[in-house]
C-alpha atoms as a PDB file:
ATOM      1  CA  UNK A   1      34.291  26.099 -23.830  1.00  0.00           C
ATOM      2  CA  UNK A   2      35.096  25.818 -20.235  1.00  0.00           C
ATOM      3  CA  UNK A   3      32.310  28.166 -19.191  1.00  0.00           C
ATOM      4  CA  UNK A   4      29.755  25.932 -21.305  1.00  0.00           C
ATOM      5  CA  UNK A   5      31.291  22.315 -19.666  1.00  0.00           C
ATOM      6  CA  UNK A   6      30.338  24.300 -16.279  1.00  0.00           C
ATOM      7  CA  UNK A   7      26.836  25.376 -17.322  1.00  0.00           C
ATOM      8  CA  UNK A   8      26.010  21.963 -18.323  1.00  0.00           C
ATOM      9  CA  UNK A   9      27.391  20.119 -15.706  1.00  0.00           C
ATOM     10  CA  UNK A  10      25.096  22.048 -13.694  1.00  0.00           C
ATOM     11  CA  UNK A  11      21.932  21.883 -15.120  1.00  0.00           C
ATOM     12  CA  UNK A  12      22.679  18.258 -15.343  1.00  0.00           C
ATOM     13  CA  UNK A  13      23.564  17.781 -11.350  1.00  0.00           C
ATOM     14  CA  UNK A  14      20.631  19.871 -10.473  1.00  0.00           C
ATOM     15  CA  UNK A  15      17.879  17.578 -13.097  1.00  0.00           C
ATOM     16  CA  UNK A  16      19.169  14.508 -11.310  1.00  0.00           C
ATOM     17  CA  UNK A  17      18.496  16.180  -7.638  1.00  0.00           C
ATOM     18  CA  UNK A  18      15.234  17.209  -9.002  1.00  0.00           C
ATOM     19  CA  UNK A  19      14.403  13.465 -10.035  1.00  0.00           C
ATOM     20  CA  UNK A  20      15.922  11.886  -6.938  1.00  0.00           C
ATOM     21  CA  UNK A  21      13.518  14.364  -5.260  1.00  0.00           C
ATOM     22  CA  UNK A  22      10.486  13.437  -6.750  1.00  0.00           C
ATOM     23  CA  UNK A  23      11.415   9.716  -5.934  1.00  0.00           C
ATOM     24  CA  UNK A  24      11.878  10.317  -2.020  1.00  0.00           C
ATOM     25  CA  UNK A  25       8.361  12.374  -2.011  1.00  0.00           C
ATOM     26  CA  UNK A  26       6.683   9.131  -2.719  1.00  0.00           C
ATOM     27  CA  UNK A  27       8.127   7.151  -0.060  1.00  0.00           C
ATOM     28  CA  UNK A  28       7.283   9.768   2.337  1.00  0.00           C
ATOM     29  CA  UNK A  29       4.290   9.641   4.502  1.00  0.00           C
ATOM     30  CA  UNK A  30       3.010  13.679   3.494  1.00  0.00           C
ATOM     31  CA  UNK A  31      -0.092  15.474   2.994  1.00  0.00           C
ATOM     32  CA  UNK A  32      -1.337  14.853  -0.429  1.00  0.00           C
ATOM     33  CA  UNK A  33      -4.980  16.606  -1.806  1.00  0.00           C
ATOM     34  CA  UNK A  34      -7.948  16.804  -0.056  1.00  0.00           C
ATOM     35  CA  UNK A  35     -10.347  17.081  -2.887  1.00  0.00           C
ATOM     36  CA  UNK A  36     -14.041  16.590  -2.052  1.00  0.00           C
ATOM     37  CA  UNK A  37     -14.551  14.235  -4.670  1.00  0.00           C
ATOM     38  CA  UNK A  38     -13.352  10.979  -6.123  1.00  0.00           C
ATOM     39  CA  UNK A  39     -11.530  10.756  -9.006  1.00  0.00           C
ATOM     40  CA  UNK A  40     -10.788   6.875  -9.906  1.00  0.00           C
ATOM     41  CA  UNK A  41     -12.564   4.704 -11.546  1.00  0.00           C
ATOM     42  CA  UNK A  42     -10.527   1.816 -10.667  1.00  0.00           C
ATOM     43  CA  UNK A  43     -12.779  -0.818  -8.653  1.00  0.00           C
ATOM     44  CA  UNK A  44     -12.342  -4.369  -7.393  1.00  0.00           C
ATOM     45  CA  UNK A  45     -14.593  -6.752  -5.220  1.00  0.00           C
ATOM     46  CA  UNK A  46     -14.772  -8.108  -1.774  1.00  0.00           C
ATOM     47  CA  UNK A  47     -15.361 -11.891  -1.783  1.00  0.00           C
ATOM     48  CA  UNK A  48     -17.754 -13.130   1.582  1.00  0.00           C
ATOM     49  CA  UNK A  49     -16.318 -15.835   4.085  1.00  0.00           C
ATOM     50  CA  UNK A  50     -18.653 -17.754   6.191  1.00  0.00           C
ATOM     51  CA  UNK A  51     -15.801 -18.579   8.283  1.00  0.00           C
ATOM     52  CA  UNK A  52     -12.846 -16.977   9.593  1.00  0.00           C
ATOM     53  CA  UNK A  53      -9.118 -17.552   9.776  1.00  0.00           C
ATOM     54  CA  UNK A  54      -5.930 -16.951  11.088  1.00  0.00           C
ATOM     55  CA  UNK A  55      -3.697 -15.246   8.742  1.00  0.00           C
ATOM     56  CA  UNK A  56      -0.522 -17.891   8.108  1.00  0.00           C
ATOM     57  CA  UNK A  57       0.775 -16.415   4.494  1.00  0.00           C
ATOM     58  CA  UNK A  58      -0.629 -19.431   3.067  1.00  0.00           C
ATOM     59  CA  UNK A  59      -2.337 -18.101  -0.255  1.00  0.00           C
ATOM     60  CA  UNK A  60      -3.118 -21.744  -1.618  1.00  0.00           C
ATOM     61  CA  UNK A  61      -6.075 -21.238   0.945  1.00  0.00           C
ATOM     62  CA  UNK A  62      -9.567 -22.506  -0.854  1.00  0.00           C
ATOM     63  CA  UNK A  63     -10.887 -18.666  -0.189  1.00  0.00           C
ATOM     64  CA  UNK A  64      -8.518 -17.146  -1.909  1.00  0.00           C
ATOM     65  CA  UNK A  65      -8.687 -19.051  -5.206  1.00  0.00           C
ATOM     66  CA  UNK A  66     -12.320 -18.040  -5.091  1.00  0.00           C
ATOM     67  CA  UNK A  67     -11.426 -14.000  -4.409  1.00  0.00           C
ATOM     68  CA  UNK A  68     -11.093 -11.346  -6.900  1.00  0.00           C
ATOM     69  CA  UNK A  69      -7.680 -10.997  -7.963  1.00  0.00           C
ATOM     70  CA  UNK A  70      -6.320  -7.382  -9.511  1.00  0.00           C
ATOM     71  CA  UNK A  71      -2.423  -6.863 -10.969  1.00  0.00           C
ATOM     72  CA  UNK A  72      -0.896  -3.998 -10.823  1.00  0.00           C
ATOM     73  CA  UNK A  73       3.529  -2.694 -11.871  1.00  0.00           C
ATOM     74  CA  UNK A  74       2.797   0.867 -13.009  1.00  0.00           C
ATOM     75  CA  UNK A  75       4.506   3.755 -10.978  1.00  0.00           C
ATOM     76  CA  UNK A  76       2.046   6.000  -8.907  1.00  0.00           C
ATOM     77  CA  UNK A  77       1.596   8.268 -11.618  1.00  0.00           C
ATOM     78  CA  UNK A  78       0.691   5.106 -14.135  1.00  0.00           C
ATOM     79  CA  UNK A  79       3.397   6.092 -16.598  1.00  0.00           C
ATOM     80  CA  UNK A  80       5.943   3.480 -16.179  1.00  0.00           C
ATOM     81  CA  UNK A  81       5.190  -0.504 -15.921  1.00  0.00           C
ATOM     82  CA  UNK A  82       7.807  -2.310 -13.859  1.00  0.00           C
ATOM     83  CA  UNK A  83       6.939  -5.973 -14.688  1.00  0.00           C
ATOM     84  CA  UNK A  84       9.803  -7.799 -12.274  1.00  0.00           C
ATOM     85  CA  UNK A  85       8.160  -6.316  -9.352  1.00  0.00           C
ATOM     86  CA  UNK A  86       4.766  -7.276 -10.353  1.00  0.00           C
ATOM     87  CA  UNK A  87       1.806  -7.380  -7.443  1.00  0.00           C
ATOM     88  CA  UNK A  88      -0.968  -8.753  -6.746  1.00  0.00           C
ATOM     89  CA  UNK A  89      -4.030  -8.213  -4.339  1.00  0.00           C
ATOM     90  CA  UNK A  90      -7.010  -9.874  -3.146  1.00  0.00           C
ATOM     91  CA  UNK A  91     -10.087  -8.992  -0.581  1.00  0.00           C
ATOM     92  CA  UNK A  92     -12.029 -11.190   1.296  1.00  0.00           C
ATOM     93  CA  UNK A  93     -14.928 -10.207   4.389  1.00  0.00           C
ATOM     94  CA  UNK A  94     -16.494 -12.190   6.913  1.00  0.00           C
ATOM     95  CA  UNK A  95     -18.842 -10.805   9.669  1.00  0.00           C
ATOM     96  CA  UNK A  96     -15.999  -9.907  12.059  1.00  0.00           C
ATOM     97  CA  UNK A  97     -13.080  -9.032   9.650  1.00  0.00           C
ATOM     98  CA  UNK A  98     -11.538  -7.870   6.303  1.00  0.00           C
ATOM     99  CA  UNK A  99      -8.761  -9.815   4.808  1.00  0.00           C
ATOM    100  CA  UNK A 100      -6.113  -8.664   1.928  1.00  0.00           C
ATOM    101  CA  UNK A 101      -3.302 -11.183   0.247  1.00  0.00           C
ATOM    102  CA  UNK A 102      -0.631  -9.631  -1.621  1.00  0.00           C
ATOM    103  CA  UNK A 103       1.435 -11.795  -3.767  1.00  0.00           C
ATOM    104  CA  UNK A 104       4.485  -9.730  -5.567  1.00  0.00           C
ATOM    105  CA  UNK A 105       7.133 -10.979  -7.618  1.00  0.00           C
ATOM    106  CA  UNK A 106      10.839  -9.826  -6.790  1.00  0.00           C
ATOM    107  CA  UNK A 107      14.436  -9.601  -7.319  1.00  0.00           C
ATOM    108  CA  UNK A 108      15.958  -9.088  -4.026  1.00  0.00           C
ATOM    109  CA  UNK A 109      14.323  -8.084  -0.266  1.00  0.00           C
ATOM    110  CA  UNK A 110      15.347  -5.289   1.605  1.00  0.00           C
ATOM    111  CA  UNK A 111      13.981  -5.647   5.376  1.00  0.00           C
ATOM    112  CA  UNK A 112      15.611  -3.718   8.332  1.00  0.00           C
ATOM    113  CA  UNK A 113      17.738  -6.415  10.180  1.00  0.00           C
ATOM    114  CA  UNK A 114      18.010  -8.070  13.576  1.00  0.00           C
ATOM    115  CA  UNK A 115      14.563  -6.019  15.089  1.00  0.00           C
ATOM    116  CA  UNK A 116      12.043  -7.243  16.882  1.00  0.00           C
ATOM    117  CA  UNK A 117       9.303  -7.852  14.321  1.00  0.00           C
ATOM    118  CA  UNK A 118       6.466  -7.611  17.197  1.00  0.00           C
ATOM    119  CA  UNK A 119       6.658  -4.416  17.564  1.00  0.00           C
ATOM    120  CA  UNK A 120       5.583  -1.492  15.341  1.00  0.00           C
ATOM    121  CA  UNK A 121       8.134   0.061  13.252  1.00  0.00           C
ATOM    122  CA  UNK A 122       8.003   3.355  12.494  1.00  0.00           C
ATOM    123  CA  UNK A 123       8.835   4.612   8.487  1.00  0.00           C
ATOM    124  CA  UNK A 124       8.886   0.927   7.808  1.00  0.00           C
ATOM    125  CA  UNK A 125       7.835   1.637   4.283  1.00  0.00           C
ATOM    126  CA  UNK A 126      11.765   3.250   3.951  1.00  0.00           C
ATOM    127  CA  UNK A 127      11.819  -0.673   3.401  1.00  0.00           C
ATOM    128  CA  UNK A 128      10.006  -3.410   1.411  1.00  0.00           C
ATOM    129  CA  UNK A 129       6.404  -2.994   2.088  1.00  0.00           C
ATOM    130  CA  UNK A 130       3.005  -3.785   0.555  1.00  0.00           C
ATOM    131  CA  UNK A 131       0.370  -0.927   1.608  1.00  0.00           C
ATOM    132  CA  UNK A 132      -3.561  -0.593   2.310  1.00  0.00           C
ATOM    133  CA  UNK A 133      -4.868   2.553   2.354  1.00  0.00           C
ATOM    134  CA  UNK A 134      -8.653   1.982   3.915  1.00  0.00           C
ATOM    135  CA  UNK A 135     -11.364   4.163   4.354  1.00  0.00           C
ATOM    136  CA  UNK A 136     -14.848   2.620   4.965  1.00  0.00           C
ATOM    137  CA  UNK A 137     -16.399   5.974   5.847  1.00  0.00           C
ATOM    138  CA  UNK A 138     -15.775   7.398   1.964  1.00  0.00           C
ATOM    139  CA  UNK A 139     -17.600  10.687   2.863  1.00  0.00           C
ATOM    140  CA  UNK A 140     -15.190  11.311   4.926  1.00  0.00           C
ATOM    141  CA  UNK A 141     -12.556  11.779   2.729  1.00  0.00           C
ATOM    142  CA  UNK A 142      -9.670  12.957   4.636  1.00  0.00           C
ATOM    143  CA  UNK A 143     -10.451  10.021   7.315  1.00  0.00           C
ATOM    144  CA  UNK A 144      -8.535   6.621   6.551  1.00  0.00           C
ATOM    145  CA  UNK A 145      -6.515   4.060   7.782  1.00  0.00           C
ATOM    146  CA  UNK A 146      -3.154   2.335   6.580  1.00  0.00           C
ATOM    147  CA  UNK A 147      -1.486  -0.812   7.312  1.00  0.00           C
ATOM    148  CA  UNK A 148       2.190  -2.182   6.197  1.00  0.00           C
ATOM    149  CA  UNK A 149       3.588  -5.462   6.234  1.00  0.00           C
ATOM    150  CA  UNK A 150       7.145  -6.022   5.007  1.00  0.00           C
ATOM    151  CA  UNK A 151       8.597  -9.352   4.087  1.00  0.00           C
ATOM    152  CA  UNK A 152       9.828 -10.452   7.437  1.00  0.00           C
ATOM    153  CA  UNK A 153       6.421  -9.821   8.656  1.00  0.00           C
ATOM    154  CA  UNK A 154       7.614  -6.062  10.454  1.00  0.00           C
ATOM    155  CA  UNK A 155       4.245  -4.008  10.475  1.00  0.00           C
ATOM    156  CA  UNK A 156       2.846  -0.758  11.574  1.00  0.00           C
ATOM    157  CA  UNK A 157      -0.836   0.995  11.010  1.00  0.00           C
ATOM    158  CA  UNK A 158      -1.800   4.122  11.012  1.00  0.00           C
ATOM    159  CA  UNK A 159      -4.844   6.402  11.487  1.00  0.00           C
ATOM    160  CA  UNK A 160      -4.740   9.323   8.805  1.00  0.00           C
ATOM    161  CA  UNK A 161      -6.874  12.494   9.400  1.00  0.00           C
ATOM    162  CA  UNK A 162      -5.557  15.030   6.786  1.00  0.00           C
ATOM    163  CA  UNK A 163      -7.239  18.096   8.480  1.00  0.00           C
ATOM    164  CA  UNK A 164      -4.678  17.319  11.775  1.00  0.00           C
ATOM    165  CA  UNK A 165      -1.055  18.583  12.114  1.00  0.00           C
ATOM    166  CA  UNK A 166       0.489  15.390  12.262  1.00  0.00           C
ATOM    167  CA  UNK A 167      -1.942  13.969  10.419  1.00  0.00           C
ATOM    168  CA  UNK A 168      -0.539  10.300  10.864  1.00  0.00           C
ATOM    169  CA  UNK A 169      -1.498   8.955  14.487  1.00  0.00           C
ATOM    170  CA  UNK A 170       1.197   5.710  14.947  1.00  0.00           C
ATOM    171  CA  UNK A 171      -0.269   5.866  18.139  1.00  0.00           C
ATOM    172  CA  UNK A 172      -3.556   4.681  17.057  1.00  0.00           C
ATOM    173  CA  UNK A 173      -3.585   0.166  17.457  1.00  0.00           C
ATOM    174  CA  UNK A 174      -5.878  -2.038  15.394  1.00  0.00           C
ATOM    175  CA  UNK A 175      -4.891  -5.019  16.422  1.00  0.00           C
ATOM    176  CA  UNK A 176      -4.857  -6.280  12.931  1.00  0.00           C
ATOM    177  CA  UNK A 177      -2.917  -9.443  12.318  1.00  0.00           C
ATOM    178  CA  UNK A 178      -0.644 -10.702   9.857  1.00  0.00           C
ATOM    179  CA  UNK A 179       1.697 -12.727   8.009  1.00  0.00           C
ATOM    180  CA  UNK A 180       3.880 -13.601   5.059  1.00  0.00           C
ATOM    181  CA  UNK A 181       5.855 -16.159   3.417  1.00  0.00           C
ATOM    182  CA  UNK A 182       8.665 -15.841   1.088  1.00  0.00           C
ATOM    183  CA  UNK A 183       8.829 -18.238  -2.044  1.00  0.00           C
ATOM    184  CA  UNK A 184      12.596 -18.521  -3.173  1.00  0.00           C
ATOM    185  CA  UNK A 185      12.296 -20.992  -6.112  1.00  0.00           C
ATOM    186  CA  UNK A 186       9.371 -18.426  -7.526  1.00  0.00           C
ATOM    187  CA  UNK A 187      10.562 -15.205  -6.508  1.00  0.00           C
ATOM    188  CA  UNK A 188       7.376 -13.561  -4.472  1.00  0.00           C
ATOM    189  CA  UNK A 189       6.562 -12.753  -1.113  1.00  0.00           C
ATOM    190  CA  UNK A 190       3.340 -13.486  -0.241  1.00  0.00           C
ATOM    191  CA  UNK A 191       1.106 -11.599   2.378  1.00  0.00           C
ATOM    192  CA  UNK A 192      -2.058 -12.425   4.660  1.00  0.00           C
ATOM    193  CA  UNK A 193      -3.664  -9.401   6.546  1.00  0.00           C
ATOM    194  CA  UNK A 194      -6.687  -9.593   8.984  1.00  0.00           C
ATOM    195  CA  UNK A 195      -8.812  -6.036  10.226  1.00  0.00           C
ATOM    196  CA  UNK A 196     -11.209  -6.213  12.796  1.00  0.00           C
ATOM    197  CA  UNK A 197     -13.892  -4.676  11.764  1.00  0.00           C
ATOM    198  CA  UNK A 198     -14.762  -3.020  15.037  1.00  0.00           C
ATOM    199  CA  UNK A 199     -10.772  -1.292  14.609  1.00  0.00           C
ATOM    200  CA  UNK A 200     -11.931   0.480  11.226  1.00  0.00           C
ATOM    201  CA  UNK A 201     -15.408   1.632  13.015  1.00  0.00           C
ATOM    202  CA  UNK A 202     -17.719  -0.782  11.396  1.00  0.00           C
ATOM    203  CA  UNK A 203     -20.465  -2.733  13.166  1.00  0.00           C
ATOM    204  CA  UNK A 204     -21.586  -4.723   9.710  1.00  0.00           C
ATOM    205  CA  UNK A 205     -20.437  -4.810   6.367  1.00  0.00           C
ATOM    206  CA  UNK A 206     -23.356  -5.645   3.696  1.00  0.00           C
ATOM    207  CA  UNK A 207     -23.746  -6.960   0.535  1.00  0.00           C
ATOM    208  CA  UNK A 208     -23.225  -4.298  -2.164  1.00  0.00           C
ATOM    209  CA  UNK A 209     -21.593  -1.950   0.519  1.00  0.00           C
ATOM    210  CA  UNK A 210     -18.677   0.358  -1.053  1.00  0.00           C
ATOM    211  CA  UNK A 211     -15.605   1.390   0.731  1.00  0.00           C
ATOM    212  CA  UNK A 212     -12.669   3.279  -0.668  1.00  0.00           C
ATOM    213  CA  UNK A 213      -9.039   1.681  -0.722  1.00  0.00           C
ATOM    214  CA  UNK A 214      -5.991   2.164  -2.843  1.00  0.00           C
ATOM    215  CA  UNK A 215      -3.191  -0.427  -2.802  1.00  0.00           C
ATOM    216  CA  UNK A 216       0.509   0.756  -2.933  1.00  0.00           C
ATOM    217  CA  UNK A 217       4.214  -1.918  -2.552  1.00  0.00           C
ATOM    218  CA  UNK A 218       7.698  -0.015  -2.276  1.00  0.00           C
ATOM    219  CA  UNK A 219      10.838  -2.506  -3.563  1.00  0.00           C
ATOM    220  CA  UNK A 220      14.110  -2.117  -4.179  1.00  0.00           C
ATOM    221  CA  UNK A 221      17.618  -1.009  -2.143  1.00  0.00           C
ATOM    222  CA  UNK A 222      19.527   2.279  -1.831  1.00  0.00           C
ATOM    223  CA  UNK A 223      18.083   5.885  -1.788  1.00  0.00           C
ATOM    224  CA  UNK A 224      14.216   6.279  -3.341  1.00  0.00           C
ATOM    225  CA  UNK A 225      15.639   7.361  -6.093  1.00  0.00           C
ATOM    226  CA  UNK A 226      16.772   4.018  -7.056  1.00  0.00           C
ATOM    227  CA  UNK A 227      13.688   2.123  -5.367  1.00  0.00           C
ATOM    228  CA  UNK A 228      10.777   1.149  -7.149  1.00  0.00           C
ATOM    229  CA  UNK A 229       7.326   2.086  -5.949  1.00  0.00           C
ATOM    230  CA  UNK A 230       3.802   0.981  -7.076  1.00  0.00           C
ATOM    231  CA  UNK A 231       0.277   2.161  -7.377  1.00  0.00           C
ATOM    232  CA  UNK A 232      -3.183   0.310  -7.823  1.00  0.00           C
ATOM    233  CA  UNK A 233      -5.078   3.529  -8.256  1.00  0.00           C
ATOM    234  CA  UNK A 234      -2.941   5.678 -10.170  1.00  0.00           C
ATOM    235  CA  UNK A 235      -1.836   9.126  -9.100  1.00  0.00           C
ATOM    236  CA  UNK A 236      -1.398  11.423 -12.367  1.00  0.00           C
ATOM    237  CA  UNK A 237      -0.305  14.344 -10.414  1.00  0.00           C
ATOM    238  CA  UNK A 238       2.668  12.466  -8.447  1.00  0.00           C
ATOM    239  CA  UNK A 239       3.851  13.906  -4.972  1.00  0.00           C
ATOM    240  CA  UNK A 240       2.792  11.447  -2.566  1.00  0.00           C
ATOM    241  CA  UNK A 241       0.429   8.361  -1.925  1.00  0.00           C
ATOM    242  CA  UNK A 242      -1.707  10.276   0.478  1.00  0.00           C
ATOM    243  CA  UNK A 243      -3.876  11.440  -2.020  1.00  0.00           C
ATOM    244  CA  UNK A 244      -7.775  10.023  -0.961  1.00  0.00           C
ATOM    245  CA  UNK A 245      -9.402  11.280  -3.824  1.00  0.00           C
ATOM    246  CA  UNK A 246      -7.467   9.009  -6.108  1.00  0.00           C
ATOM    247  CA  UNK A 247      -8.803   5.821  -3.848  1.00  0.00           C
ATOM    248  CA  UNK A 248     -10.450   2.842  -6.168  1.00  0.00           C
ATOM    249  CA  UNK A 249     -13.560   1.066  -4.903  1.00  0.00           C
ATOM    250  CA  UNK A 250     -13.503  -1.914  -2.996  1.00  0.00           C
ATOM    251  CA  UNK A 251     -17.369  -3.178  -3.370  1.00  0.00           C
ATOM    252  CA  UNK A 252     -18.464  -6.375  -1.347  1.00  0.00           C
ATOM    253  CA  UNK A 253     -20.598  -9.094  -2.742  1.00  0.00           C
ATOM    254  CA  UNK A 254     -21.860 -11.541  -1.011  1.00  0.00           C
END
């Protein structure tokens, strides 16, 4: 009997480090698949703005009422909905920029304390983050750009080139601005970004032009295994956000 209680105490103890594993893996920035082709179906739109603004968190903005809106609480892997953590994301172009808005419902924040939220903070999505994934070259599929915000506005952006050994460059500046807001009596956070377009490589976006982009928030306290992490585009095969080929479309209408 003994024997057996030890047998199964171990099995269990290694199934839970198994799962706790597969949590962490998503939180991690790592190499994902660099399949040549695209894989999602999952598309939404780019609304045009004559006129630009600063980003001030302020979603109530006349703009924004007019973008596309798209929800999204399933897991990466789209298997498990997580409703009190609910998201969601909007696009907007002028001549000079791209804008997002997040707006995500939540329980309780979990920001990294007393920093200075100027500056660029590495593995800030080991935090509360919402996440763009950009590329606006999509045959060049291993060739994209990311940008964090967390709740207290903290930030950092990224240049990804899979093909490079590290293939994150924190180095790399856009100069993209930000900003969020936090609504107590409602629960969300709420999130303004602006991209130049000249940071992403673009001289002009036009009408009917489509980029690639997934959308990705990480919520929750303690270890990843007891965080909660969200996908736009799902990622069936799990492992890690950094997977390109699983990138929606973001298609801009004018």
């Amino acid at each position: 009997m003994t024997s057996l209680r030890i047998r199964f105490f171990a099995l269990s103890v290694a199934a839970t480090l198994a799962l706790g594993f597969a949590a962490r893996i998503f939180a991690q920035s790592g190499p994902g698949q660099n399949d040549n082709s695209y894989l999602s179906s999952s598309e939404t739109v780019a609304t045009y703005s004559p006129s630009d603004f600063t980003p001030d968190g302020d979603l109530s903005k006349a703009i924004w009422k007019r973008a596309k809106w798209v929800e999204f609480d399933h897991d990466p892997t789209g298997k498990t909905e997580n409703p009190s953590v609910k998201t969601r994301v909007a696009a907007v172009w002028s001549d000079r920029y791209i804008y997002f808005a997040f707006s995500g419902r939540y329980e309780s924040l979990n920001v990294y304390e007393g920093e200075d939220i100027s500056k660029e903070r590495w593995e800030l999505w080991n935090r509360d983050v919402v996440e763009v994934f950009l590329n606006p070259r999509p045959e060049r599929i291993t060739h994209y750009y990311e940008f964090e915000v967390a709740p207290n506005n903290q930030w950092i952006d990224l240049e990804i080139e899979k093909t490079k050994t590290p293939f994150n460059d924190a180095s790399w500046n856009s100069g993209f601005e930000h900003a969020t807001k936090i609504d107590e009596k409602n629960h969300l956070w709420l999130t303004e970004m602006r991209i130049p377009l000249s940071a992403v490589g673009v001289q002009k976006i036009h009408d009917g032009d489509q980029w690639r982009v997934n959308f990705f928030r990480a919520a929750g306290h303690g270890g990843d295994e007891k965080r909660t992490f969200l996908a736009w585009s799902s990622i069936p095969q799990g492992g890690t956000f950094h997977v390109p080929n699983r990138f929606g479309i973001l298609r801009f209408v004018k």
